[in-house]
Protein backbone atom coordinates (compact mmCIF):
# COMPACT_ATOMS: atom_id res chain seq x y z
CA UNK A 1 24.67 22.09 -6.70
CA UNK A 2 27.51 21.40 -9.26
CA UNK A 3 24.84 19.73 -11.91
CA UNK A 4 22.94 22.92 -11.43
CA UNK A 5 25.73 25.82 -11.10
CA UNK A 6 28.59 24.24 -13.15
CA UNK A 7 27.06 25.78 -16.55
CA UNK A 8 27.44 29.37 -17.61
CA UNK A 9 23.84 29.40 -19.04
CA UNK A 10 22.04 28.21 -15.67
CA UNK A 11 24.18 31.22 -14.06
CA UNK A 12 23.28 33.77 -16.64
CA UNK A 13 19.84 32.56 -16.72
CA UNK A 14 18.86 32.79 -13.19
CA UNK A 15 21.19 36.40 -12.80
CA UNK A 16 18.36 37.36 -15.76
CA UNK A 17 15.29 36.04 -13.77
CA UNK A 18 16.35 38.15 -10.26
CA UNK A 19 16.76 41.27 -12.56
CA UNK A 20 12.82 40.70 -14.03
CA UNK A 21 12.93 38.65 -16.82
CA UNK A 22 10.06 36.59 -16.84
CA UNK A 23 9.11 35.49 -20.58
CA UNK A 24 10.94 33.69 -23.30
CA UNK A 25 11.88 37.00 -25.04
CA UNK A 26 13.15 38.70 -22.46
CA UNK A 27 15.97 35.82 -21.56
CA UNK A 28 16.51 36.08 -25.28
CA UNK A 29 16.87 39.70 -25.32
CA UNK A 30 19.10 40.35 -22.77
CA UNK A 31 21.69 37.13 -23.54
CA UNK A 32 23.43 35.94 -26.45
CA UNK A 33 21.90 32.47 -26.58
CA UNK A 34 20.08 30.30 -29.01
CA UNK A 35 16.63 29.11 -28.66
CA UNK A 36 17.52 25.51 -28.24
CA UNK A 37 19.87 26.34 -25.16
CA UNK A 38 17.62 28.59 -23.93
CA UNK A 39 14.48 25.62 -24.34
CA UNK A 40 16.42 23.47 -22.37
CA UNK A 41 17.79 25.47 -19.52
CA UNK A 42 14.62 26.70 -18.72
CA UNK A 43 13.33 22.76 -18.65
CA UNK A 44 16.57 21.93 -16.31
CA UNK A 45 16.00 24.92 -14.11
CA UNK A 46 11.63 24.50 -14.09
CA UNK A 47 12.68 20.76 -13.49
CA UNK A 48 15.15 21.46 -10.29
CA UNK A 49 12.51 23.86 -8.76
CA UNK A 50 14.13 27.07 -9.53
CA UNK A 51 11.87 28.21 -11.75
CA UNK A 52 8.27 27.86 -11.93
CA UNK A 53 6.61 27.77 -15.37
CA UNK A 54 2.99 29.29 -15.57
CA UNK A 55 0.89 29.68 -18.57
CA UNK A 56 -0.62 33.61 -19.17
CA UNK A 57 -2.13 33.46 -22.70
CA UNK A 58 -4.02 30.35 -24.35
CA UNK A 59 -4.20 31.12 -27.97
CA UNK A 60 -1.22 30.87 -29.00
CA UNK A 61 -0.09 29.07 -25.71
CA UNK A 62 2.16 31.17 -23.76
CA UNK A 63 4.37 30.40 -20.56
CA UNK A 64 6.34 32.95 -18.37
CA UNK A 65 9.15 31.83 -15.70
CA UNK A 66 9.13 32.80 -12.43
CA UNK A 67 12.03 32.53 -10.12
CA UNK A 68 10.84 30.28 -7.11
CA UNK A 69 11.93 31.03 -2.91
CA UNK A 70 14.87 28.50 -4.07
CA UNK A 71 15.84 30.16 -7.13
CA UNK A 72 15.79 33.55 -5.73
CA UNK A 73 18.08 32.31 -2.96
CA UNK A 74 20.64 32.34 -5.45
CA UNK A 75 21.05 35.94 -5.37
CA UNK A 76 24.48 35.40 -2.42
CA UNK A 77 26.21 33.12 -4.69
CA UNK A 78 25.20 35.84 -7.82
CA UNK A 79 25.89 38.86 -6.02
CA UNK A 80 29.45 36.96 -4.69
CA UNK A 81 30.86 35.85 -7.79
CA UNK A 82 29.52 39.63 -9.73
CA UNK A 83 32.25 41.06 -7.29
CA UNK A 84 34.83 38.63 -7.66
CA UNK A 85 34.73 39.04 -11.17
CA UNK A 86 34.38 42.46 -10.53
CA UNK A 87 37.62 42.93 -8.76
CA UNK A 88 40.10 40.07 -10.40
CA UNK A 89 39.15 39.28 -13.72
CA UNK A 90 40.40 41.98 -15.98
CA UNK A 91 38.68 39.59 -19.38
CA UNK A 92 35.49 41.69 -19.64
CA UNK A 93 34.27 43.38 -22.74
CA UNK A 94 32.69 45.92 -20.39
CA UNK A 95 33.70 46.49 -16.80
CA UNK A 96 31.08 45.06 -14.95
CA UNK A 97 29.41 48.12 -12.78
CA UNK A 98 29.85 48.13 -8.96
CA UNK A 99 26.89 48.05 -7.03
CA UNK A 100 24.91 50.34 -4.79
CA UNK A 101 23.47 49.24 -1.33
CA UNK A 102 19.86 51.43 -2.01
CA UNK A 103 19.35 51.16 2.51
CA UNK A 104 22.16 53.15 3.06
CA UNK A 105 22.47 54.57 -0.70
CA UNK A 106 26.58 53.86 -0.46
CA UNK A 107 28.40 51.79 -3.28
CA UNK A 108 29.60 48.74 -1.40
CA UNK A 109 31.38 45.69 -1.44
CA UNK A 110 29.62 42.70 -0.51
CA UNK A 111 31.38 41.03 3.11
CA UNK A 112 30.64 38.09 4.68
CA UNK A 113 29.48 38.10 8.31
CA UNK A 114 28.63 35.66 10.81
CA UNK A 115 24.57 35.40 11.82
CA UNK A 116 25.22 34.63 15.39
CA UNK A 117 27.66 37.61 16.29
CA UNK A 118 27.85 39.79 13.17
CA UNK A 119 31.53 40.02 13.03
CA UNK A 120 33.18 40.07 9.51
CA UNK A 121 34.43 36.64 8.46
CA UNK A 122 37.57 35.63 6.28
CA UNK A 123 38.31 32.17 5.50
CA UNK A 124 39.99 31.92 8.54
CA UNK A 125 38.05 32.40 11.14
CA UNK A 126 35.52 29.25 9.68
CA UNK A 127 36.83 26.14 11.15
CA UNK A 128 34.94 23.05 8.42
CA UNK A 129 34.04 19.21 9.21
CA UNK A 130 32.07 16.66 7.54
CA UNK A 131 28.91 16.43 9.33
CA UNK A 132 26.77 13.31 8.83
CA UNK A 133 26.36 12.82 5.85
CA UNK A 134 29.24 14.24 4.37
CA UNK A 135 32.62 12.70 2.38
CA UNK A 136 34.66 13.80 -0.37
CA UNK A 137 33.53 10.60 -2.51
CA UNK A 138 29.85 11.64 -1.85
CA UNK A 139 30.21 15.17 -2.61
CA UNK A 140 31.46 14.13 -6.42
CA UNK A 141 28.98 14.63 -9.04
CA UNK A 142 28.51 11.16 -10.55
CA UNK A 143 28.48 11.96 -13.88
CA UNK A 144 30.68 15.41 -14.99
CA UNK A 145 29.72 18.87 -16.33
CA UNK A 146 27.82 18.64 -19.58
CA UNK A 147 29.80 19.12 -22.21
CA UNK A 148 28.97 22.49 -24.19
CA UNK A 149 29.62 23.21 -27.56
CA UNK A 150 32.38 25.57 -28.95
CA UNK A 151 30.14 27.72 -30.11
CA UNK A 152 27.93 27.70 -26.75
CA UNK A 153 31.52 28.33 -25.03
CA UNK A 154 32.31 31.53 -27.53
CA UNK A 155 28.90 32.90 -26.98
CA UNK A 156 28.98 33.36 -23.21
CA UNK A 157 32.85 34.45 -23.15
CA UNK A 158 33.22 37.26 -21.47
CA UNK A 159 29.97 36.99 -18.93
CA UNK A 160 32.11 34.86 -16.26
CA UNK A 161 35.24 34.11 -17.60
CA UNK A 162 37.03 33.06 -14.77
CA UNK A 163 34.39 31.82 -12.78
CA UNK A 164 33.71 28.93 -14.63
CA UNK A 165 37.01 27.25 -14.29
CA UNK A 166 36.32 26.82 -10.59
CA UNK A 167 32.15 26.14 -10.94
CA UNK A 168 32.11 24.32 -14.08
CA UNK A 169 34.32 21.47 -13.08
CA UNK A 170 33.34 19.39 -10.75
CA UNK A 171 37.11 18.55 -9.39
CA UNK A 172 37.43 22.38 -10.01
CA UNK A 173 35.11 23.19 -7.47
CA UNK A 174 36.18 20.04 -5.01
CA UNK A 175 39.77 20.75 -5.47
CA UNK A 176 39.79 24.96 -4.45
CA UNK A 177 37.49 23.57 -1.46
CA UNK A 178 40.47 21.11 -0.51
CA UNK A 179 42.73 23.92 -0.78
CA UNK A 180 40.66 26.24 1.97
CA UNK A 181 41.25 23.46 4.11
CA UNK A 182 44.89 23.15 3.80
CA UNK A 183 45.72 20.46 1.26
CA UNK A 184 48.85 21.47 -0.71
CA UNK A 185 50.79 18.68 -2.59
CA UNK A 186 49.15 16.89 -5.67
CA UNK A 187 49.22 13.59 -4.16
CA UNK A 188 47.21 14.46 -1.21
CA UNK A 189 44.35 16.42 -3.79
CA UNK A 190 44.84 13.22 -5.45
CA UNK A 191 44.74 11.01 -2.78
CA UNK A 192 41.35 12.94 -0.17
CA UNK A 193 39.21 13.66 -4.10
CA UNK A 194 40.03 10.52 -5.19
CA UNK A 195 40.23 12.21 -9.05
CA UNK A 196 42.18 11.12 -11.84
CA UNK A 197 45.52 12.56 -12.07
CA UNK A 198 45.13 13.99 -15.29
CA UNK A 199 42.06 16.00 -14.03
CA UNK A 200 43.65 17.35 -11.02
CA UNK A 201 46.76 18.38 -13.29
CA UNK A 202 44.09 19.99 -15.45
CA UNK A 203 42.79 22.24 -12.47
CA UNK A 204 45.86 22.95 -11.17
CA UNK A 205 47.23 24.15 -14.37
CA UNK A 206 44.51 26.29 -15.07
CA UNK A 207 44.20 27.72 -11.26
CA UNK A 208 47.93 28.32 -11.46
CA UNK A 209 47.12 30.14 -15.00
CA UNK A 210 44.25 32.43 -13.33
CA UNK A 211 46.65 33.44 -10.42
CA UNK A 212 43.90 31.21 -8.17
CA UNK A 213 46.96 29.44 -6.67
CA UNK A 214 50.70 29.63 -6.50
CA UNK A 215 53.02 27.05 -7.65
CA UNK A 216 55.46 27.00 -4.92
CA UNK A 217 57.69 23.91 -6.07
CA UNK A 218 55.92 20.90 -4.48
CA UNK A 219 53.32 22.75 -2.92
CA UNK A 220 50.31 25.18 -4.35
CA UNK A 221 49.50 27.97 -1.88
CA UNK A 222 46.22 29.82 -2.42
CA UNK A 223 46.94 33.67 -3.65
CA UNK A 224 45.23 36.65 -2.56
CA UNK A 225 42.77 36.11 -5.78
CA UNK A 226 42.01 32.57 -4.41
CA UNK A 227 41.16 33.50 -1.07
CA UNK A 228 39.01 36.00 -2.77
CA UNK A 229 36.63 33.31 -3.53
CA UNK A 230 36.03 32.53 -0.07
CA UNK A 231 32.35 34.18 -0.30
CA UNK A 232 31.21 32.22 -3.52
CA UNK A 233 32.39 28.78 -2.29
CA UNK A 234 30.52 29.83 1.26
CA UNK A 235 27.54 30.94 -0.13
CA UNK A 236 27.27 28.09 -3.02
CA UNK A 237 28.12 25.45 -0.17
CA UNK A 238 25.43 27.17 2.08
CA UNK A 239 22.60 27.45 -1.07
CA UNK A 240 23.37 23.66 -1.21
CA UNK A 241 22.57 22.45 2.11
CA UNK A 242 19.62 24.86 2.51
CA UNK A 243 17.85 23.42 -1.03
CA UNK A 244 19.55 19.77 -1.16
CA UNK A 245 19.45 18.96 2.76
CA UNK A 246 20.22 15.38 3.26
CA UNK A 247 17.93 13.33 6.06
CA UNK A 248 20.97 12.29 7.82
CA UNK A 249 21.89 15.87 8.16
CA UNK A 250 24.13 18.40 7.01
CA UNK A 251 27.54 17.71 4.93
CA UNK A 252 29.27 20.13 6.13
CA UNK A 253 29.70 21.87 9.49
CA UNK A 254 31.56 25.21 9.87
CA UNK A 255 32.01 27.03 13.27
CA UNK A 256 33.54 30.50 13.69
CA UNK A 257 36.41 30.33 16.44
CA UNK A 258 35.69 34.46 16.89
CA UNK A 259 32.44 33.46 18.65
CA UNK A 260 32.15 29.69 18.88
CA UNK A 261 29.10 29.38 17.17
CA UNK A 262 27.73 27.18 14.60
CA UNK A 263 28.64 29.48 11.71
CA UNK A 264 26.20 30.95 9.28
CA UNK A 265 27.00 33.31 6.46
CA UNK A 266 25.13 36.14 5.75
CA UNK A 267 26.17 38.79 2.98
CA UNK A 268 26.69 42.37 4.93
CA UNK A 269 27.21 45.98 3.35
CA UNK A 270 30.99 47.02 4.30
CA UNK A 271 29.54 50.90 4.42
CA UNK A 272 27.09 49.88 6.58
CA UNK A 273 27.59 47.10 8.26
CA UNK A 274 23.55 46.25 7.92
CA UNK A 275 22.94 42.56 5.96
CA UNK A 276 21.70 42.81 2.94
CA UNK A 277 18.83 41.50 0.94
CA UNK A 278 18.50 40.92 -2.89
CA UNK A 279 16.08 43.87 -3.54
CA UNK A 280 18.41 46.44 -1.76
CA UNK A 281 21.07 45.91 -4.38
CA UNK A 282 21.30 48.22 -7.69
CA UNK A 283 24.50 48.05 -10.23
CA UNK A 284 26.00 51.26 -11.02
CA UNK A 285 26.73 52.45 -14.24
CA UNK A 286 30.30 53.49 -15.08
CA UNK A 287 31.03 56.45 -17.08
């Protein structure tokens, strides 16, 4: 999940796809990226069976991309991280538009809720354990986040700014995670992610910097902003285990103590109440 989603490009790419975009032109239209980035995400995300690559002219050759049942699955982690940056991250050229729930007609905020009782959920109510075939050491990436140019970087400023310091690093990602579950000091993220010291100094630095966490003296507390990113790391973690399922079974186990269940997330309208589904969702223009 952190191969795929740890890149601003795959992101943008796959937001473009569940708005319509099907041809080479159209990505290329709509997003300020080169044809040789462009080539090769569409490779990476044909190759990871997000996107399915079908021919529709023969002379000249022609392909179109269509988003597959696992690519359009994104749309929780998209539609999570939209209203995160939404809300906290002031950096946009434009204000991003809110968005209208078109089966009740109300502009909403996207909430998660459990499947099994349908009770709102905040990152407390989810109780997490490694299921079996779940560690920190084998949730690490082996290799890290490709390396993208400066002038990659530049060009897709401004489309998730903030975002990417949590996604786009694998100890980024691994470290907030820690933090839901109540690590605190630097030696212990040191000691459960087994990371280099320098990288979790990096993350905390730049967490600290986005107002993601509080430096409290020996301790970093997650802020109201950090907790706000309880619904992207739920829904990424959830995308992952649906699409990447391991035969000795799931990573990670949550349970909601409201209900005792096995918890599930499901995005929810908070107008409505009613769960929502990626065609019922329309952005709103601002004036």
């Amino acid at each position: 999940m952190l191969g795929l989603l740890g890149d601003e490009w795959t992101l943008l790419v796959m937001q473009q796809s569940l708005l319509g975009a099907t041809r080479f032109g159209e990505f290329k239209s709509r997003l300020p990226i080169s044809n040789s980035v462009l080539t090769a995400r569409l490779r990476t995300l044909t190759d990871a069976g997000l996107l399915e690559r079908r021919q529709y002219q023969e002379r000249p050759a022609r392909f179109e991309y269509l988003a597959t049942p696992r690519g359009r699955s994104l749309w929780p982690v998209l539609l999570s991280i939209w209203e995160w940056e939404r809300h906290w991250v002031p950096d946009h050229a434009e204000p991003l538009p809110t968005m209208r729930h078109t089966a009740c007609g109300a502009e909403f905020i996207p909430v998660v809720a459990c499947r099994s009782c349908g009770a709102v959920v905040s990152e407390k109510d989810v109780v997490p354990q490694w299921g079996p075939s779940g560690s920190w050491q084998r949730s690490m990436p082996s290799a890290a986040t490709r390396r993208r140019s400066e002038a990659d970087q530049q060009a897709a400023a401004g489309m998730f700014p903030q975002t990417m310091s949590v996604m786009g690093n694998r100890w980024g990602f691994a470290l907030l995670v820690a933090a839901f579950v109540g690590v605190r000091r630097f030696t212990d993220f040191q000691a459960q992610l087994g990371a280099p010291p320098g990288s979790i100094a990096d993350r905390l630095s730049i967490f600290t910097a986005n107002g993601v966490l509080a430096d409290a003296g020996n301790r970093y507390e997650l802020t109201e902003k950090g907790r706000a990113l309880f619904p992207v790391l739920i829904t990424a973690l959830q995308w992952a285990q649906r699409w990447f399922a391991s035969p000795e079974g799931p990573a990670v186990l949550l349970t909601h103590t409201v209900c005792g269940h096995r918890f599930t997330a499901v995005l929810a309208c908070d107008q409505c109440g009613r769960p929502l589904s990626g065609a019922q969702v329309s952005a709103v223009g601002n004036s």
